[in-house]
PDB file of N, CA and C in Angstrom:
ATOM      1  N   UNK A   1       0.846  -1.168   0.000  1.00  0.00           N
ATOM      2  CA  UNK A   1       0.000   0.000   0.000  1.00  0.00           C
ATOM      3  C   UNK A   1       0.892   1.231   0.000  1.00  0.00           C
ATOM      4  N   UNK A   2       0.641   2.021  -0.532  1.00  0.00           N
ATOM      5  CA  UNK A   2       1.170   3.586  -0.949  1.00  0.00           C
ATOM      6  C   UNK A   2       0.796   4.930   0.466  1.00  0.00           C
ATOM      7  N   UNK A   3       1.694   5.176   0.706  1.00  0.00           N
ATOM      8  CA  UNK A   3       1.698   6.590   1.276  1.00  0.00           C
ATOM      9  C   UNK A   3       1.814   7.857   0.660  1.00  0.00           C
ATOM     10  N   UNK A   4       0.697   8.433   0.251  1.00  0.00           N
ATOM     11  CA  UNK A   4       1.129   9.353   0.285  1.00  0.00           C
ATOM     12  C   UNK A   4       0.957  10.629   0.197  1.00  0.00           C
ATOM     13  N   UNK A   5       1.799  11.999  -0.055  1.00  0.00           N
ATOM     14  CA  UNK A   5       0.894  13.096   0.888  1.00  0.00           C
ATOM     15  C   UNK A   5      -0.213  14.114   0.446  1.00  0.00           C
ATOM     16  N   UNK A   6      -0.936  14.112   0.964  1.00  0.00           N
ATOM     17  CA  UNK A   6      -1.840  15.269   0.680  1.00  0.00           C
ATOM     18  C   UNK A   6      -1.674  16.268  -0.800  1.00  0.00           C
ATOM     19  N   UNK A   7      -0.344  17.197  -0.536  1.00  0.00           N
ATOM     20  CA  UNK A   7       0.082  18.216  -1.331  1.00  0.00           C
ATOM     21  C   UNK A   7       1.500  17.719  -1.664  1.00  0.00           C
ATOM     22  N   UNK A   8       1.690  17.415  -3.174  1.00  0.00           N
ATOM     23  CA  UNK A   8       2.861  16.891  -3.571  1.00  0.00           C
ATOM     24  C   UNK A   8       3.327  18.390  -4.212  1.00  0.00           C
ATOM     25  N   UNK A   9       5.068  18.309  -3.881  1.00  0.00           N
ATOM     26  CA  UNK A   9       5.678  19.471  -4.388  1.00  0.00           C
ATOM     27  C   UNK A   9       6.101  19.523  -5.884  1.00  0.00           C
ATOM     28  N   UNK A  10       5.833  20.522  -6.712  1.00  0.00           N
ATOM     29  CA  UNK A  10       5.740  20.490  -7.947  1.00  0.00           C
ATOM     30  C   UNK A  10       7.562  21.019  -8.549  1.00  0.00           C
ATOM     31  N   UNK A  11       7.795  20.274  -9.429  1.00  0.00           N
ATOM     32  CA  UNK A  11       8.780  20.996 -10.408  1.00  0.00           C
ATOM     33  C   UNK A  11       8.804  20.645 -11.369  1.00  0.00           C
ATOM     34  N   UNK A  12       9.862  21.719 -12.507  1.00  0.00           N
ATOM     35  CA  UNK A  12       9.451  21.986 -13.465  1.00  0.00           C
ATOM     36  C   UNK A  12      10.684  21.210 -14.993  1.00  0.00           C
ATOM     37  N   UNK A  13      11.495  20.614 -14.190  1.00  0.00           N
ATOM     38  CA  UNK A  13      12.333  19.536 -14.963  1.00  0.00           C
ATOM     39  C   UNK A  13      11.327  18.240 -15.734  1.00  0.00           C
ATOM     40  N   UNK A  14      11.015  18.221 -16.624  1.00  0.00           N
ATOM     41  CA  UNK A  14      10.526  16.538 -17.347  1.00  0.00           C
ATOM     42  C   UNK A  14      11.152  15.602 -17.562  1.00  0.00           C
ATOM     43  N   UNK A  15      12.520  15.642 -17.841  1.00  0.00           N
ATOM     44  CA  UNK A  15      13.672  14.427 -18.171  1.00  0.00           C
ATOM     45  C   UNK A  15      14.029  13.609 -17.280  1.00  0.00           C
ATOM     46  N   UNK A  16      14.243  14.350 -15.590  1.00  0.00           N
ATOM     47  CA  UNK A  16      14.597  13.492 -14.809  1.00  0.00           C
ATOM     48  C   UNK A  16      14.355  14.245 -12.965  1.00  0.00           C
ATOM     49  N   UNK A  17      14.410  13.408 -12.116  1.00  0.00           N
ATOM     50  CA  UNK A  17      13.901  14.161 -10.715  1.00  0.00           C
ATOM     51  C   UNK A  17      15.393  13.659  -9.947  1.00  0.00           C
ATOM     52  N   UNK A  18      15.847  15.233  -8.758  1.00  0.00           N
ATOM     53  CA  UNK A  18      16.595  14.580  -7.740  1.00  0.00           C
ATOM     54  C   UNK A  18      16.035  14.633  -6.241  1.00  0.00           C
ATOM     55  N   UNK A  19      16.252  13.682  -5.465  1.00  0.00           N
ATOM     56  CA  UNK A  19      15.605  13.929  -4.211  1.00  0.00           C
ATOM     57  C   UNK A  19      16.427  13.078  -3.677  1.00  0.00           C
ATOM     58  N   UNK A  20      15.375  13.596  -2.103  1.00  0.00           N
ATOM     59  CA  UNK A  20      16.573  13.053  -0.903  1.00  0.00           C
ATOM     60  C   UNK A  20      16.335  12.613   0.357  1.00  0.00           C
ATOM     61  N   UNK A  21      16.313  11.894   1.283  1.00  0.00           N
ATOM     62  CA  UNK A  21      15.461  11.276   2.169  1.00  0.00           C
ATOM     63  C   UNK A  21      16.736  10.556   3.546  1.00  0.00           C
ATOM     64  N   UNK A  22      15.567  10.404   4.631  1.00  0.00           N
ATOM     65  CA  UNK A  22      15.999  10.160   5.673  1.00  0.00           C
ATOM     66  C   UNK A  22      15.146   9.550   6.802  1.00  0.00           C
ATOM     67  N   UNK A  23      15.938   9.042   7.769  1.00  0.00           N
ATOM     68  CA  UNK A  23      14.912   8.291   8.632  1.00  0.00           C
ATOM     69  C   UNK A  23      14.956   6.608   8.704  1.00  0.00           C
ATOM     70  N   UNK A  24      16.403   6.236   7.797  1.00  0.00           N
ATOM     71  CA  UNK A  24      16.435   4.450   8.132  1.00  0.00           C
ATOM     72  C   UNK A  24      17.030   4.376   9.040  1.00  0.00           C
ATOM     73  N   UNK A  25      16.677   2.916  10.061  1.00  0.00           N
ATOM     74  CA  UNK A  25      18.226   3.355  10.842  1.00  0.00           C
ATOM     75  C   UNK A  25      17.646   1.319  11.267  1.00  0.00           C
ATOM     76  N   UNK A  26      19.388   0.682  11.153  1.00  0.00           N
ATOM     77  CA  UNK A  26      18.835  -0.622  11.620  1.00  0.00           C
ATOM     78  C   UNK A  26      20.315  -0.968  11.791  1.00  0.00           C
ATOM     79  N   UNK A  27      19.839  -1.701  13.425  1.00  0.00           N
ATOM     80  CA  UNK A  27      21.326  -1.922  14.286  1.00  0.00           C
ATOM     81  C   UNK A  27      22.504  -3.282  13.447  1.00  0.00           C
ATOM     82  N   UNK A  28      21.957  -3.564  11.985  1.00  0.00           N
ATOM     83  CA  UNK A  28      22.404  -4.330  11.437  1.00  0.00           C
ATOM     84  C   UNK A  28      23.655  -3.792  10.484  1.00  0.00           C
ATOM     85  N   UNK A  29      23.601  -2.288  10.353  1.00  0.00           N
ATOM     86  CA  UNK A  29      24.237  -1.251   9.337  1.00  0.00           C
ATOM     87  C   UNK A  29      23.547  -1.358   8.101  1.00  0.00           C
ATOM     88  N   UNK A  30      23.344  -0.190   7.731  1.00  0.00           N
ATOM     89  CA  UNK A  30      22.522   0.099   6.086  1.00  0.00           C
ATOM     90  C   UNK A  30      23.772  -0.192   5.629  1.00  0.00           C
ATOM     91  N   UNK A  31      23.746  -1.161   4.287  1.00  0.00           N
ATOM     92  CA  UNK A  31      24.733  -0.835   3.139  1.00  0.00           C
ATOM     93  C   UNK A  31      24.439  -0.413   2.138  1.00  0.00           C
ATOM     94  N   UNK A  32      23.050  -0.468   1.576  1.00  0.00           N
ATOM     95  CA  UNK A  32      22.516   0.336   0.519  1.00  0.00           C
ATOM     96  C   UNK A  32      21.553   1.025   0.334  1.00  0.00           C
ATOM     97  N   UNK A  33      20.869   1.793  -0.501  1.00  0.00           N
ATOM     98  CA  UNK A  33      19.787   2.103  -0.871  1.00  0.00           C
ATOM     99  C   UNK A  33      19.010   1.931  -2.367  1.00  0.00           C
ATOM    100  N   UNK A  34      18.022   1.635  -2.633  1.00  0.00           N
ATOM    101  CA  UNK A  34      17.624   1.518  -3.961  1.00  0.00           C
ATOM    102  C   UNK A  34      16.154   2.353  -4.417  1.00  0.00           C
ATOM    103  N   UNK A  35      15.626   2.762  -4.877  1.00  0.00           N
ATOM    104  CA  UNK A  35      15.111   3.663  -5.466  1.00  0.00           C
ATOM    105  C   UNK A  35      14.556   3.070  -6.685  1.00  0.00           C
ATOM    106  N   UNK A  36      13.067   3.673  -7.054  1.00  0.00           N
ATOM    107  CA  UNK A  36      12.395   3.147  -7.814  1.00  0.00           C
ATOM    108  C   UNK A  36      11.336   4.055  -8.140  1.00  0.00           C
ATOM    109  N   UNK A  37      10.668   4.460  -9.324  1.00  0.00           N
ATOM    110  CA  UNK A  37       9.766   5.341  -9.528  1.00  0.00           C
ATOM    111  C   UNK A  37       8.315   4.909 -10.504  1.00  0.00           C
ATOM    112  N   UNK A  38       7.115   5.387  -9.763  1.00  0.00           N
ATOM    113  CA  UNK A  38       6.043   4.916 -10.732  1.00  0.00           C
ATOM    114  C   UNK A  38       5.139   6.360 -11.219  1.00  0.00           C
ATOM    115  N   UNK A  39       4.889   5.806 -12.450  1.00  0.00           N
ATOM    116  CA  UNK A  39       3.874   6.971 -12.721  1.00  0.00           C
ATOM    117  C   UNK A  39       2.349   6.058 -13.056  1.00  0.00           C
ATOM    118  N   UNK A  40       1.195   6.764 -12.386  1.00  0.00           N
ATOM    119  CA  UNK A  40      -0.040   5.724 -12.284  1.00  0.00           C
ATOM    120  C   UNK A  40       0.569   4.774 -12.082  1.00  0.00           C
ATOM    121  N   UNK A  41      -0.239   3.640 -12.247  1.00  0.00           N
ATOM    122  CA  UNK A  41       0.066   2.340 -12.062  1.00  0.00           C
ATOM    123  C   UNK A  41       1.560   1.763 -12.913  1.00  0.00           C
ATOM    124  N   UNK A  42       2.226   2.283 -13.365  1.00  0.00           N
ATOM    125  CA  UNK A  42       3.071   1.906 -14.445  1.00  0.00           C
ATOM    126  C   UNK A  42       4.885   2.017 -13.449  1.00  0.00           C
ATOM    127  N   UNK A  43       5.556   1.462 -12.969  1.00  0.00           N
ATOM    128  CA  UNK A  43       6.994   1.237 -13.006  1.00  0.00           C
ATOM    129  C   UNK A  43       7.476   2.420 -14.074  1.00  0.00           C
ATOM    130  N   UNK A  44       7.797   3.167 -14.394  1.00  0.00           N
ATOM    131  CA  UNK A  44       9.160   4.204 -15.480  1.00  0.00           C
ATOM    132  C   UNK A  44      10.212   3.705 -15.233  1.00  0.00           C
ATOM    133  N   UNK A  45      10.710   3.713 -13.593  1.00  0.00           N
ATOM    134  CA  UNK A  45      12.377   3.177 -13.550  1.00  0.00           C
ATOM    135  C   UNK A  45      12.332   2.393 -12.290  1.00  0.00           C
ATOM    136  N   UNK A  46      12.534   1.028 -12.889  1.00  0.00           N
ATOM    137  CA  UNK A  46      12.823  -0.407 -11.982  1.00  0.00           C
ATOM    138  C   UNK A  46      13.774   0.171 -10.430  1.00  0.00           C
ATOM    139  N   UNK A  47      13.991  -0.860  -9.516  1.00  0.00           N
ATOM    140  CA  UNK A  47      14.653  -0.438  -8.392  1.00  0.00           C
ATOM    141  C   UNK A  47      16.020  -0.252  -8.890  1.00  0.00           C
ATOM    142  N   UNK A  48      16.940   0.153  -8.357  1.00  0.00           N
ATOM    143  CA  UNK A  48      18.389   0.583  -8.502  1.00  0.00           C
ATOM    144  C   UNK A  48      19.221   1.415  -7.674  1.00  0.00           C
ATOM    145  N   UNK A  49      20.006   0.273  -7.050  1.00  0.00           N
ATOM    146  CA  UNK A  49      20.743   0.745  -6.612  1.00  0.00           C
ATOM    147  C   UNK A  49      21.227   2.109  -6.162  1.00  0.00           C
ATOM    148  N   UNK A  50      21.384   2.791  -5.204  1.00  0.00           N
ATOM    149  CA  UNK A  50      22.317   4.204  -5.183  1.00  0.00           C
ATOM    150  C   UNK A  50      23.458   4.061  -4.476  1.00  0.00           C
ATOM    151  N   UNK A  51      24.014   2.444  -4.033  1.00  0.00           N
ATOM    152  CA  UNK A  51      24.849   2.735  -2.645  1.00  0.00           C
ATOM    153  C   UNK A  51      24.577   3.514  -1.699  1.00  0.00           C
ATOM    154  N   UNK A  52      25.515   4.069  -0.743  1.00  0.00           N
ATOM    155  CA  UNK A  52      24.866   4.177   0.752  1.00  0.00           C
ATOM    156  C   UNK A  52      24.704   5.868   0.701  1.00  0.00           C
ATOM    157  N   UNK A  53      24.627   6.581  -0.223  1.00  0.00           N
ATOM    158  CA  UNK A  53      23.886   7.907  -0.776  1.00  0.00           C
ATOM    159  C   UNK A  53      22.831   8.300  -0.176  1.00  0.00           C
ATOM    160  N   UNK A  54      22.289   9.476   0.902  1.00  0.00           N
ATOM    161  CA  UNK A  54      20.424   9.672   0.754  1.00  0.00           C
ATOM    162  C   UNK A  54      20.101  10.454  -0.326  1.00  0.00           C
ATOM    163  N   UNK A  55      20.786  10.332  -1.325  1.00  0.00           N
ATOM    164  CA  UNK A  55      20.461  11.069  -2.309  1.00  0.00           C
ATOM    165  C   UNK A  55      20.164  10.260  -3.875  1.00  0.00           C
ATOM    166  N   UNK A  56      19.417  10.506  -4.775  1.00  0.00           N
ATOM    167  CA  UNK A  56      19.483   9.752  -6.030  1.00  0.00           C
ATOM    168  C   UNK A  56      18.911  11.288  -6.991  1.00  0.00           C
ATOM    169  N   UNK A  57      19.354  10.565  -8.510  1.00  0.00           N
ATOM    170  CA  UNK A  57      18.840  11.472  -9.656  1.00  0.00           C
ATOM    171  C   UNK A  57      18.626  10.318 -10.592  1.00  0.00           C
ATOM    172  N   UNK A  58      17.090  10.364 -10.679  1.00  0.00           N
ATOM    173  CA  UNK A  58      16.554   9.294 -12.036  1.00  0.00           C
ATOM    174  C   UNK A  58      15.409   9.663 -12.976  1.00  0.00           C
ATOM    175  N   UNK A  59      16.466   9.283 -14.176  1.00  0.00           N
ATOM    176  CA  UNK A  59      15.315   9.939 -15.390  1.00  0.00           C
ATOM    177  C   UNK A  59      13.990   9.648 -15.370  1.00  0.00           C
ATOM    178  N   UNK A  60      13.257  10.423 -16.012  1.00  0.00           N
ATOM    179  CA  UNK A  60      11.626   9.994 -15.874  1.00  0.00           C
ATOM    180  C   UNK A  60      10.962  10.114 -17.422  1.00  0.00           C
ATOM    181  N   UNK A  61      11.200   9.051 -17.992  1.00  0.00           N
ATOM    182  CA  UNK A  61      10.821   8.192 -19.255  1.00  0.00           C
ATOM    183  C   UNK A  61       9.525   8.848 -19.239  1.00  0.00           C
ATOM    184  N   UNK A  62       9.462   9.102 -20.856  1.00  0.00           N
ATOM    185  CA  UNK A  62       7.696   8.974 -21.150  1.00  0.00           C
ATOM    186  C   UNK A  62       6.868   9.575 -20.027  1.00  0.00           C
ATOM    187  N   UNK A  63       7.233  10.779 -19.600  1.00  0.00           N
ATOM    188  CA  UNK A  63       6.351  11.853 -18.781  1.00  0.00           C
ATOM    189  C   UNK A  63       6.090  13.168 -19.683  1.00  0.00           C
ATOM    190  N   UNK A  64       5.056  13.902 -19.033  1.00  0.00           N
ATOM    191  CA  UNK A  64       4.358  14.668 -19.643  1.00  0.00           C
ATOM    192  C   UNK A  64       4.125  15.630 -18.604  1.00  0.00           C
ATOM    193  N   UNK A  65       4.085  17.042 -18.927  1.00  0.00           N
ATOM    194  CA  UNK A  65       3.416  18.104 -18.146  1.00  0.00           C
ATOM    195  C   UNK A  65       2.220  18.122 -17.587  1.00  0.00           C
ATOM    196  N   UNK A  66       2.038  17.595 -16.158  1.00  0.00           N
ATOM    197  CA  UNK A  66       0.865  17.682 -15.199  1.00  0.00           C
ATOM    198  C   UNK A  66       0.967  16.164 -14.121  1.00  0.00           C
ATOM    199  N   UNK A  67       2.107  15.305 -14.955  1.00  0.00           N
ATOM    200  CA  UNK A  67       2.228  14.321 -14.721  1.00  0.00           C
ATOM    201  C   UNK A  67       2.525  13.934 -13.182  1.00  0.00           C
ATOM    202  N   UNK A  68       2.133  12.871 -12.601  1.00  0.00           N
ATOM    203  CA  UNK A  68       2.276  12.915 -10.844  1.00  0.00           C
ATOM    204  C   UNK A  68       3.490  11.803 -10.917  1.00  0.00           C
ATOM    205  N   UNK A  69       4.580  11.718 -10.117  1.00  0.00           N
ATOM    206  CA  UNK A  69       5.615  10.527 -10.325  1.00  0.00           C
ATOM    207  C   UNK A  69       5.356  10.425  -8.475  1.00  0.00           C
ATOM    208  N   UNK A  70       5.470   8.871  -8.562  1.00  0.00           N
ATOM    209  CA  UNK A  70       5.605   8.774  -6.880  1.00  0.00           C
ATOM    210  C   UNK A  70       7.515   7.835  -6.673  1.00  0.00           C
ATOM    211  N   UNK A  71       8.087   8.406  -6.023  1.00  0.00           N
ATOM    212  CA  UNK A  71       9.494   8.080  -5.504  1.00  0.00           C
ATOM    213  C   UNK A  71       9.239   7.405  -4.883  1.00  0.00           C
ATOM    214  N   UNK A  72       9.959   6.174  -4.629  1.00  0.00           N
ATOM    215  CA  UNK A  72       9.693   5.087  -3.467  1.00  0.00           C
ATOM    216  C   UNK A  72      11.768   4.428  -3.207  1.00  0.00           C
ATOM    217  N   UNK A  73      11.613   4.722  -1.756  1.00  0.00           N
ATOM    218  CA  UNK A  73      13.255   4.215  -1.444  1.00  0.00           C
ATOM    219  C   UNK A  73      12.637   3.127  -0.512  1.00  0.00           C
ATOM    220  N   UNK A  74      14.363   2.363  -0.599  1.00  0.00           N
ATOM    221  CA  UNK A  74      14.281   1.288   0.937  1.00  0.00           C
ATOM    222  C   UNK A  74      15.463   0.738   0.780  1.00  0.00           C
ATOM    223  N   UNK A  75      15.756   0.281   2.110  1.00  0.00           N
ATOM    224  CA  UNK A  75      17.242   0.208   2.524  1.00  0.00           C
ATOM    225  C   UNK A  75      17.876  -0.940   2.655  1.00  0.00           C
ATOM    226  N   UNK A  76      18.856  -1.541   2.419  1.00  0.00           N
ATOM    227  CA  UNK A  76      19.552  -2.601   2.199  1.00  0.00           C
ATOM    228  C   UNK A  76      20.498  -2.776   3.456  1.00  0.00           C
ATOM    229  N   UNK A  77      20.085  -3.814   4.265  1.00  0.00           N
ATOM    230  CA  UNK A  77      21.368  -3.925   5.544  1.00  0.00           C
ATOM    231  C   UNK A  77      22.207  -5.223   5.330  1.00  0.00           C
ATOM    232  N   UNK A  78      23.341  -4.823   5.801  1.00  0.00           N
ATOM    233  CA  UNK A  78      24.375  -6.308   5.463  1.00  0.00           C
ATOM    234  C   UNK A  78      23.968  -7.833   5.837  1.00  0.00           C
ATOM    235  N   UNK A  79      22.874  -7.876   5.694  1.00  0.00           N
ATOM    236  CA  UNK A  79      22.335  -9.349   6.195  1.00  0.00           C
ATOM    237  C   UNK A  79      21.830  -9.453   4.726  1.00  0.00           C
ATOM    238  N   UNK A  80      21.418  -8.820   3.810  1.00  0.00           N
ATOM    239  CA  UNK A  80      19.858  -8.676   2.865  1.00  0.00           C
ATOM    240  C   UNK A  80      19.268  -8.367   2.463  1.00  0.00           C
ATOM    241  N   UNK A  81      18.672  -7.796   3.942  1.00  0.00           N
ATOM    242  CA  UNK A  81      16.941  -7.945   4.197  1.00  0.00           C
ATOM    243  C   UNK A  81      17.249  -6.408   3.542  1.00  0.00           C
ATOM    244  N   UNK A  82      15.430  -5.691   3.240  1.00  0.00           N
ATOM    245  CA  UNK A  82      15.265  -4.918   2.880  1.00  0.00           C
ATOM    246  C   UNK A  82      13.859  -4.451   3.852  1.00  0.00           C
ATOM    247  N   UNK A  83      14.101  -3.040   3.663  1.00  0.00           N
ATOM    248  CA  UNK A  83      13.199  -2.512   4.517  1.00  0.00           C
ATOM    249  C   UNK A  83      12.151  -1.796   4.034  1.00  0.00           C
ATOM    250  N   UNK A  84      10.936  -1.773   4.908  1.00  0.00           N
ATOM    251  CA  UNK A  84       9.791  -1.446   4.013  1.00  0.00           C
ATOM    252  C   UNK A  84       9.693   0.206   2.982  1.00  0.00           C
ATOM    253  N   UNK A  85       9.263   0.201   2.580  1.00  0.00           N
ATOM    254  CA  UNK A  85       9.364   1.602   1.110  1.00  0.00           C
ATOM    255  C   UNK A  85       8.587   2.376   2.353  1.00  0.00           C
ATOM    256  N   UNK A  86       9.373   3.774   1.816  1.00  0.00           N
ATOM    257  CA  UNK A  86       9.317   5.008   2.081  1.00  0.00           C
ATOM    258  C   UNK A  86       8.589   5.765   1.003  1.00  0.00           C
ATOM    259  N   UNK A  87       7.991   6.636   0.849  1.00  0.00           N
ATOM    260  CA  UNK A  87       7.963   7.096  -0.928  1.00  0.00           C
ATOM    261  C   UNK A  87       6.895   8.579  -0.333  1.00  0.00           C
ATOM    262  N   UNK A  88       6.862   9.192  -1.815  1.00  0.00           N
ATOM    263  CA  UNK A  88       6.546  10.763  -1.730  1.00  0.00           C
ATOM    264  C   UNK A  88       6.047  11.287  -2.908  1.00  0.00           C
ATOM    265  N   UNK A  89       5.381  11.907  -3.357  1.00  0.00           N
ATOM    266  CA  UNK A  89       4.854  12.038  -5.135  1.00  0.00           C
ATOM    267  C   UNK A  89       5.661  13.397  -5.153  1.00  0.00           C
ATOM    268  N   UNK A  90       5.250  13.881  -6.608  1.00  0.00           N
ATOM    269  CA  UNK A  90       6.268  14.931  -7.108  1.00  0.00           C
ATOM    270  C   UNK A  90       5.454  15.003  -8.659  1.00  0.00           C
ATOM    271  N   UNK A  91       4.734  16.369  -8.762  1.00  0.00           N
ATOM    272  CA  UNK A  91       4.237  16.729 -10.056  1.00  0.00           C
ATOM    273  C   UNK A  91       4.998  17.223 -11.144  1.00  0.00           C
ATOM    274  N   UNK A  92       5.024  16.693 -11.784  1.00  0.00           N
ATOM    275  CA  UNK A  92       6.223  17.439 -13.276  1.00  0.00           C
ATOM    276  C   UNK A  92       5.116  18.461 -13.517  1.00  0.00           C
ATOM    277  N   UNK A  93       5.524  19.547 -13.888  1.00  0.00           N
ATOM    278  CA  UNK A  93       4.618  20.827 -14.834  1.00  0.00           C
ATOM    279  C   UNK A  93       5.654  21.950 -15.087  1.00  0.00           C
ATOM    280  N   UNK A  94       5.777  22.068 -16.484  1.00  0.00           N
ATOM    281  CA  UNK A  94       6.547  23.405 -16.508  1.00  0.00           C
ATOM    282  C   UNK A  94       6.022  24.605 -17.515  1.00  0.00           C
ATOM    283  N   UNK A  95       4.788  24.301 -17.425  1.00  0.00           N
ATOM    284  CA  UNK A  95       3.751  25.713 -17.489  1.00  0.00           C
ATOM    285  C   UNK A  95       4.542  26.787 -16.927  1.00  0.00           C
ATOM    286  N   UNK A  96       4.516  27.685 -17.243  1.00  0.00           N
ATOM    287  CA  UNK A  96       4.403  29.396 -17.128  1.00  0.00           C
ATOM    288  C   UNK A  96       2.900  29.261 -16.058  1.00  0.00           C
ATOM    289  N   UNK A  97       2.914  30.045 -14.901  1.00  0.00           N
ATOM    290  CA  UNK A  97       1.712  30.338 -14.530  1.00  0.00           C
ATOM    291  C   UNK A  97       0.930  31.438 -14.946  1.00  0.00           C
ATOM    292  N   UNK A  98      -0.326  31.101 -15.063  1.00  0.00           N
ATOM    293  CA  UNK A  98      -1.511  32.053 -15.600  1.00  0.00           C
ATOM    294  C   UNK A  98      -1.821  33.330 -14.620  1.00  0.00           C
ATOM    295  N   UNK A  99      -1.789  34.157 -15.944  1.00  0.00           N
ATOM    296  CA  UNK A  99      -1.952  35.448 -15.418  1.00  0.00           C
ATOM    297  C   UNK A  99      -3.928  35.652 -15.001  1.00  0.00           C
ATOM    298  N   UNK A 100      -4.090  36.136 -14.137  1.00  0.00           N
ATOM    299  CA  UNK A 100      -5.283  36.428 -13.716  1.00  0.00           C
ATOM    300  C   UNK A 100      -5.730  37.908 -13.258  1.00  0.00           C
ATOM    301  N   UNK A 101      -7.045  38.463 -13.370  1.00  0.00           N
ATOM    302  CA  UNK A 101      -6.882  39.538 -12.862  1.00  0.00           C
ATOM    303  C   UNK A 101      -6.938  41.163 -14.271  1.00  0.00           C
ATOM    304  N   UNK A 102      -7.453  42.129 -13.160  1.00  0.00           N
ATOM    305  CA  UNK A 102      -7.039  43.265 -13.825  1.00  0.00           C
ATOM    306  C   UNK A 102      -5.674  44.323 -13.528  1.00  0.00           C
ATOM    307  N   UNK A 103      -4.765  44.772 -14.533  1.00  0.00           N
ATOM    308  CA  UNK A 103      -3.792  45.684 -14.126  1.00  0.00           C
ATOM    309  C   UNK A 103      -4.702  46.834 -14.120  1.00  0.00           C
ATOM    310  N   UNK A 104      -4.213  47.606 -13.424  1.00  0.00           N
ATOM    311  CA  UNK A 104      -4.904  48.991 -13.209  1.00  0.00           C
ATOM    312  C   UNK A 104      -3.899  49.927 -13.821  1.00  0.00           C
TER     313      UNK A 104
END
């Protein structure tokens, strides 16, 4: 099941998103992180790797202006195991905003 928030923060890049996250912590040591992105129901970019980075930058295939992408991380500890997804949406739009209103 998906988390996620209310008001997703918008930007205005289409090719690709960077973001950055925090909050694993397991007395086993993180050795990795992997990262994965969906738009609707659809996978764009499979999990992958970032090594032990809180940071990633991954292209975003076949998106469009208005488009919602949801980010999903989780963490890799030296045993394996993997830990449950984290994730956050993020609107592509790089509209000009509309002018409204009278100038006086």
């Amino acid at each position: 099941m998906f988390e996620t928030q209310t008001k997703s923060p918008v930007q205005s890049n289409l090719t690709h998103v960077d973001f950055t996250w925090d909050g694993f912590e397991d007395g086993d040591e993180i050795l990795s992180y992997e990262t994965r992105l969906w738009k609707g129901e659809a996978i764009i970019a499979p999990w992958r790797s970032v090594g032990f980075r809180n940071s990633a930058m991954r292209k975003t295939p076949n998106t469009e202006k208005g488009d919602t992408i949801l980010l999903e991380v989780r963490a890799i500890n030296n045993g394996g195991y993997k830990s449950r997804v984290i994730n956050a949406s993020i609107v592509l739009d790089n509209r000009p905003p509309a002018l409204t209103g009278n100038i006086p």
